[in-house]
Every structure is written in structure tokens, then in C-alpha cells.
Protein backbone atom coordinates (compact mmCIF):
# COMPACT_ATOMS: atom_id res chain seq x y z
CA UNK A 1 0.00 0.00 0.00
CA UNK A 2 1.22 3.23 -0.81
CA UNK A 3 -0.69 5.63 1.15
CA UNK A 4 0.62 8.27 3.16
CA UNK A 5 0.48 8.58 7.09
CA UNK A 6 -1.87 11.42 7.04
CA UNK A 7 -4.24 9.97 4.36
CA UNK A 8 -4.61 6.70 6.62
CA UNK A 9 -4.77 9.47 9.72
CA UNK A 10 -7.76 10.65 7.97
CA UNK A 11 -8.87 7.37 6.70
CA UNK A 12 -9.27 6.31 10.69
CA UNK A 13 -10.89 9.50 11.85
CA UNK A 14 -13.52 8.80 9.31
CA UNK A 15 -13.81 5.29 10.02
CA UNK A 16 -13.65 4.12 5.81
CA UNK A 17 -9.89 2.98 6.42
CA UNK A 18 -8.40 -0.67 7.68
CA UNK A 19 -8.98 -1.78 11.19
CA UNK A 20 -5.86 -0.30 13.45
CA UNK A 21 -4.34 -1.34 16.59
CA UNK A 22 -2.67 1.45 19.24
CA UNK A 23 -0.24 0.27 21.02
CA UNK A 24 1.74 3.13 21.87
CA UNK A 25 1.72 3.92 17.68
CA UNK A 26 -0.90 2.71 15.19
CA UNK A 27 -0.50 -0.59 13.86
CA UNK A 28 -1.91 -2.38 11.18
CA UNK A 29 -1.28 -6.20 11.09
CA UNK A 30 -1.44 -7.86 8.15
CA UNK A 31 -4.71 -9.51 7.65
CA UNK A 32 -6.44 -6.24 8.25
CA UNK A 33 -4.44 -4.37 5.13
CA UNK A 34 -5.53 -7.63 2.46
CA UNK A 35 -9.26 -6.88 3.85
CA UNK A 36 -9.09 -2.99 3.84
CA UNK A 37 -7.78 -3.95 -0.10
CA UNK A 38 -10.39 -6.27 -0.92
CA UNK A 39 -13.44 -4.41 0.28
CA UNK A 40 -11.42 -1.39 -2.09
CA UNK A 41 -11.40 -3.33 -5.16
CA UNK A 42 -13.76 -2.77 -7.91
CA UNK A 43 -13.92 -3.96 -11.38
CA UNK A 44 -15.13 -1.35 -13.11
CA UNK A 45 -15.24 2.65 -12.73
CA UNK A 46 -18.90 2.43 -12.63
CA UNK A 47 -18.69 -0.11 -9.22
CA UNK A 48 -16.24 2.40 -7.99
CA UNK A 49 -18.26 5.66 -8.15
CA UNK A 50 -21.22 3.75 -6.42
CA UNK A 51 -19.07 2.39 -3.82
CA UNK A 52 -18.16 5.78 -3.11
CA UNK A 53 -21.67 6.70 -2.12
């Protein structure tokens, strides 16, 4: 994954980004990332837009 600290920041404030643990920092183990990815994937722009709202 190639987003930025901030953009998951806001990702987790809003509650749309992978599952996190805090343990002193933010953690993400590995499962969580390939589930945040899967419920992102779309195979079409159409299915994208309307997963959007």
C-alpha cells in the first residue's frame, strides 16, 4: 500500500480505512491491510463511483 500517514490518519478518523491497533503507535497487522484492499477493489469505474456513495 502506498498511502501516506496522514491519508490513513484521515482514513481512521472517518472510520472508511483498515482496522488499526494502538499500542503506543498505530499498527496495522497484516490480515487487516488484504481486507481494507479487498473491500477497495472494484472492477469497473462504474462499481467504484457507487461504492463511493
Amino acid at each position: 500500500m502506498r498511502l501516506s500517514p496522514k491519508t490513513l490518519a484521515n482514513l481512521r478518523s472517518s472510520g472508511r480505512g483498515p482496522r488499526f491497533v494502538k499500542m503506543g503507535q498505530i499498527r496495522y497487522r497484516h490480515s487487516d491491510l488484504l481486507d481494507f484492499i479487498e473491500r477497495a477493489s472494484a472492477q469497473s469505474t462504474a462499481e467504484a463511483q457507487n461504492a463511493k456513495q
